[in-house]
N, C-alpha and C. Protein backbone atom coordinates (compact mmCIF):
# COMPACT_ATOMS: atom_id res chain seq x y z
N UNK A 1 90.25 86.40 118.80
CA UNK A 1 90.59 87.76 118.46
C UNK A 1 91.46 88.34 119.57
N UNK A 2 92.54 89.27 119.42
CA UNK A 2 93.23 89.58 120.21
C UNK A 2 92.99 91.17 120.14
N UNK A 3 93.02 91.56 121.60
CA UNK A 3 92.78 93.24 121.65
C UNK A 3 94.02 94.15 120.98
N UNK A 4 94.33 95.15 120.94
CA UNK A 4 95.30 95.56 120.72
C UNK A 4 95.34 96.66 121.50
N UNK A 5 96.55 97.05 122.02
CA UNK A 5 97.34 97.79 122.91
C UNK A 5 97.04 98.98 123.26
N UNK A 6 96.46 100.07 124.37
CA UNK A 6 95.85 101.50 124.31
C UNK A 6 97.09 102.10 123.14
N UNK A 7 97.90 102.56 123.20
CA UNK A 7 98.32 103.45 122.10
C UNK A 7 98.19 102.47 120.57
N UNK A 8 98.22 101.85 120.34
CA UNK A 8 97.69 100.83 119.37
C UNK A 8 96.57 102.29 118.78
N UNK A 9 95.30 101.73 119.75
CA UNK A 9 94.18 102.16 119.35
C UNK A 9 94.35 103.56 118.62
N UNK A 10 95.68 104.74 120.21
CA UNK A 10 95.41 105.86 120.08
C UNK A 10 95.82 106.31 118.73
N UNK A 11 96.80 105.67 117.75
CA UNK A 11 97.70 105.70 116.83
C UNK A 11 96.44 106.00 115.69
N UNK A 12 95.60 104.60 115.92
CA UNK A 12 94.58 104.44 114.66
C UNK A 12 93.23 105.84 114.88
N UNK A 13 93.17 106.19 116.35
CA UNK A 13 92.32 107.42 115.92
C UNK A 13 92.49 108.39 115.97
N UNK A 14 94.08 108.36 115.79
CA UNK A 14 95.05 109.47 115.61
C UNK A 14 94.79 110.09 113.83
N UNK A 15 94.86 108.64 113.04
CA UNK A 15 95.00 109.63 111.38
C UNK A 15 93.48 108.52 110.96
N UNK A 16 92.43 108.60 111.47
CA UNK A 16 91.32 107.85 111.00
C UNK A 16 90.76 109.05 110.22
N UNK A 17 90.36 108.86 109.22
CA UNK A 17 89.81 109.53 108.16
C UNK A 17 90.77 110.71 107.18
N UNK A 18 92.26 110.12 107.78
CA UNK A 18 93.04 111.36 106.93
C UNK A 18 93.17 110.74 105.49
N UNK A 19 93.39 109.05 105.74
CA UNK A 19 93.83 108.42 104.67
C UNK A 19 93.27 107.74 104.11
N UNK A 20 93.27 107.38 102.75
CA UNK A 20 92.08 105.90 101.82
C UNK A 20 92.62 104.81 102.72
N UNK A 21 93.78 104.19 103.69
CA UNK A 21 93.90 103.55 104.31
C UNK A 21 93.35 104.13 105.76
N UNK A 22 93.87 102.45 106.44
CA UNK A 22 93.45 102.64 107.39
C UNK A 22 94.63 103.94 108.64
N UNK A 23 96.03 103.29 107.94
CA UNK A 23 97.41 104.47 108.70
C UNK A 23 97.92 104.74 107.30
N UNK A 24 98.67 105.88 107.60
CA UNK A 24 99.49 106.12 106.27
C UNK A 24 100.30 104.86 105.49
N UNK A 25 100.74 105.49 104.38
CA UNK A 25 101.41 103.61 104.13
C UNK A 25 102.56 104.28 103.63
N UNK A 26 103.75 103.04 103.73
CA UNK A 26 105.04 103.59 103.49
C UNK A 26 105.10 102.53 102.90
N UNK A 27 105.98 102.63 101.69
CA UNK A 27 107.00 101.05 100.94
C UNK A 27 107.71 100.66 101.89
N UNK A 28 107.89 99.45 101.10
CA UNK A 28 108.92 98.35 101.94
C UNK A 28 110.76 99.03 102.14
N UNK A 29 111.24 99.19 100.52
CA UNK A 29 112.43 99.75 100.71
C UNK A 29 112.82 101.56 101.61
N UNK A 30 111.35 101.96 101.85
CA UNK A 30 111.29 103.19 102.32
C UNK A 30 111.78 102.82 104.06
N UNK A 31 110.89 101.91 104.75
CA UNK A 31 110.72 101.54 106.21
C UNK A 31 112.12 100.45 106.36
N UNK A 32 112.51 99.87 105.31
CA UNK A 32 113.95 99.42 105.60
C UNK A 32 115.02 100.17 105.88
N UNK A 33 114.90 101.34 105.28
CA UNK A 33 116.07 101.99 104.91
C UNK A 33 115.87 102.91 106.27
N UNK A 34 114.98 103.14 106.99
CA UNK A 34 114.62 103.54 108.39
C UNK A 34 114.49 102.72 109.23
N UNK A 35 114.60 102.10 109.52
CA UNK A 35 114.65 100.62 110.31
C UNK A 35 116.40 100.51 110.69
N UNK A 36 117.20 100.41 109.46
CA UNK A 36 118.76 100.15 109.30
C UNK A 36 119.67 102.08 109.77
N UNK A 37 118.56 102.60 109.89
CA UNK A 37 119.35 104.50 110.57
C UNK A 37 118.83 104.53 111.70
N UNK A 38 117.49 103.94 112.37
CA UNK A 38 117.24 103.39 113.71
C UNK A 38 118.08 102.73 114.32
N UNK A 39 118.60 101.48 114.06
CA UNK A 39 119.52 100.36 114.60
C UNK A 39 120.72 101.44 114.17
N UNK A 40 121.42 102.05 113.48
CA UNK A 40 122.49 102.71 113.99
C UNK A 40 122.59 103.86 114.84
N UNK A 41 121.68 104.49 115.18
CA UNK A 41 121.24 105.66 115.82
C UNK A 41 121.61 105.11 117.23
N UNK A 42 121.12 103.65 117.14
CA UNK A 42 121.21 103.06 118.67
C UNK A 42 122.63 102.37 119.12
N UNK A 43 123.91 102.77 118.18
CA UNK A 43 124.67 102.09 118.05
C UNK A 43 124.82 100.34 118.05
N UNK A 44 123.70 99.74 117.46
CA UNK A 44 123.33 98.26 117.34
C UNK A 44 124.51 97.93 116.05
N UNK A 45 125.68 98.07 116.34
CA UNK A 45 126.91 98.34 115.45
C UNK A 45 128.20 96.72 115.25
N UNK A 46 127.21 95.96 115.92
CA UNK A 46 128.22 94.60 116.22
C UNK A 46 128.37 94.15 115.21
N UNK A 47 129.71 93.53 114.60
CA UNK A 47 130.06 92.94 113.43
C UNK A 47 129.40 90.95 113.38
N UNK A 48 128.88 91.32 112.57
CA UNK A 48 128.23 89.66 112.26
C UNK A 48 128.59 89.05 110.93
N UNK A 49 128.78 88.02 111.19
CA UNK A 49 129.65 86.89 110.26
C UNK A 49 128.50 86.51 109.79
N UNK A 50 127.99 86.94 108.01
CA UNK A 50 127.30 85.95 107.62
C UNK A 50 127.86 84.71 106.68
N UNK A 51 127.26 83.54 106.79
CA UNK A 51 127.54 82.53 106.53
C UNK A 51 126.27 81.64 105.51
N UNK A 52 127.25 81.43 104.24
CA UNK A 52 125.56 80.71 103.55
C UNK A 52 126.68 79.16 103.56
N UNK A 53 125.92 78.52 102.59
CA UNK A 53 126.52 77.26 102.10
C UNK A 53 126.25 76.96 100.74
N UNK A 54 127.33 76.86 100.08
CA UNK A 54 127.01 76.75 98.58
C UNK A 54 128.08 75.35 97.93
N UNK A 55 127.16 74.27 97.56
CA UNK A 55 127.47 73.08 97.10
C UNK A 55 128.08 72.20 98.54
N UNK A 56 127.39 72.75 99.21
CA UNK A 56 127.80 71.66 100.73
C UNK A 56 128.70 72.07 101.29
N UNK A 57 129.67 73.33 101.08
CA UNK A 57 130.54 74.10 101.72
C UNK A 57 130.06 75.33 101.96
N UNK A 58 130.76 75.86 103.74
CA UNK A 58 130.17 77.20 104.01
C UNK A 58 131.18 78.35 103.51
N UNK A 59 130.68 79.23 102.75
CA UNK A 59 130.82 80.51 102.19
C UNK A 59 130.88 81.58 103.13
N UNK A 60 131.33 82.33 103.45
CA UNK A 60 131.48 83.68 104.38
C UNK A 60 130.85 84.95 103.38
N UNK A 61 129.97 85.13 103.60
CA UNK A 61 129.03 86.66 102.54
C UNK A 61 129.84 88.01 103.09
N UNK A 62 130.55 88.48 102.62
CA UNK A 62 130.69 90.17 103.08
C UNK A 62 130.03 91.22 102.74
N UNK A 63 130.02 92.46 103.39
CA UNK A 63 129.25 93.58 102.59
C UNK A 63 130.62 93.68 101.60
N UNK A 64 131.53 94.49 101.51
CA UNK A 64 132.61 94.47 100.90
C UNK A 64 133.34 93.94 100.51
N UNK A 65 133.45 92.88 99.66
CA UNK A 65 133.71 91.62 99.23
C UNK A 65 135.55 91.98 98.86
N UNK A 66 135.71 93.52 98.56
CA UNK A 66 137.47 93.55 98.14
C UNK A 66 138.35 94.12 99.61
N UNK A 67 137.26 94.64 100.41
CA UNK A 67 138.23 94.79 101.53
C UNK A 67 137.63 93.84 102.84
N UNK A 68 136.94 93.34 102.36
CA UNK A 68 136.30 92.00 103.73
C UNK A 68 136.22 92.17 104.24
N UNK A 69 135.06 93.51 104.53
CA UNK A 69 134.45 94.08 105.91
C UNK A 69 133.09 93.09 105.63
N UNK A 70 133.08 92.76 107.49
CA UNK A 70 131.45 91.86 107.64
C UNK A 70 130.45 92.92 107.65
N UNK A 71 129.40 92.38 107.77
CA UNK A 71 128.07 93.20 107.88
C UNK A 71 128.23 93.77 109.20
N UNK A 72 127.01 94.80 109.60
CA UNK A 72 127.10 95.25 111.18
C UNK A 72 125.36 94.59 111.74
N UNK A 73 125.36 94.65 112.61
CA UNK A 73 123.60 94.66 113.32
C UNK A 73 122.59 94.93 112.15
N UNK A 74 123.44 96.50 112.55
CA UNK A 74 121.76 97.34 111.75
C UNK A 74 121.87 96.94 110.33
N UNK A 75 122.95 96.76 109.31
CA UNK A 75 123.08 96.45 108.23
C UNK A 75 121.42 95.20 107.81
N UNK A 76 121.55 94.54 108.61
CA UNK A 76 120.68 93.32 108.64
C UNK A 76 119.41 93.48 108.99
N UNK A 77 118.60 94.52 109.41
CA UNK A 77 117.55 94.50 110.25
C UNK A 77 116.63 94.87 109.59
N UNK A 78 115.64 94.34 108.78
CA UNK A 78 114.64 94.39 108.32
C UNK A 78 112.77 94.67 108.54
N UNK A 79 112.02 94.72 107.38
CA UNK A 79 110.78 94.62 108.05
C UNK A 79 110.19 93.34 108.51
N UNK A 80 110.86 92.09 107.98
CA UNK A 80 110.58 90.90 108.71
C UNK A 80 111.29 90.83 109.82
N UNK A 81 112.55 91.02 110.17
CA UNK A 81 112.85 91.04 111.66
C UNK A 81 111.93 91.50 112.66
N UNK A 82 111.47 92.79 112.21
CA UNK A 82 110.26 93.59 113.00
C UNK A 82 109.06 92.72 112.75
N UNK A 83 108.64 92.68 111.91
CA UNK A 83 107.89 91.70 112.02
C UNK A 83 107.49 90.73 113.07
N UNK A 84 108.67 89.88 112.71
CA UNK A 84 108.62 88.56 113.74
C UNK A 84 109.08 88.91 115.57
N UNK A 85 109.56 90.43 115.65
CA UNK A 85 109.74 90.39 116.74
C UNK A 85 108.59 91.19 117.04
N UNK A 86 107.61 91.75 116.95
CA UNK A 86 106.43 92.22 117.23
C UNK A 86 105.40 90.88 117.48
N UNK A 87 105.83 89.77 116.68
CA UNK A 87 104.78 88.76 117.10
C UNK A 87 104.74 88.41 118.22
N UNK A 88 106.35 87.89 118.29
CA UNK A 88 106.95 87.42 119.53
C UNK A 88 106.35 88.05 120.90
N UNK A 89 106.57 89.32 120.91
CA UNK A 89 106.43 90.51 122.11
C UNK A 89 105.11 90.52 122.19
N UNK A 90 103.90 90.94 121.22
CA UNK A 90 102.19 90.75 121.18
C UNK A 90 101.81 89.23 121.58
N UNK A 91 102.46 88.42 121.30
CA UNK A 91 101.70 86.51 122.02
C UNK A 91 102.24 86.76 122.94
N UNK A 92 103.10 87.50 123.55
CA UNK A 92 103.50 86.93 125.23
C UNK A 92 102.15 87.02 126.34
């Protein structure tokens, strides 16, 4: 079992008994769409080349596919990014 963090705690007996949960709950497309005005807020604004592969050749994905603007940072930054970088940072 792993402890969790003093403001951790203070967070949870911050809204304990406000909600049928345990913290308020937000949707997924709600905390994305705040997640991606976070990362621009912070100017996290770098242009990134995505790249898939389709039939064994690599494809270049744009957001704007008629004027071939790439994606930016924040464009990309999800609740699994957060995710996995909260794991990362909590096992250290």
């Amino acid at each position: 079992m792993m402890k969790l963090p003093d403001y951790s705690v203070e967070i949870i007996e911050k809204y304990k008994g406000d909600y049928p949960t345990l913290l308020p709950t937000i949707s997924d497309v709600k905390l994305n769409k705040y997640l991606k005005e976070l990362a621009a807020a912070l100017d996290w604004d770098k242009p990134i080349i995505k790249r898939r592969e389709r039939r064994g050749e690599e494809v270049i994905i744009y957001k704007d596919t008629i004027q071939k603007t790439h994606f930016q940072l924040c464009d990309l930054i999800t609740t699994h990014t957060m995710r996995r970088t909260a794991i990362t940072t909590i096992s250290l």
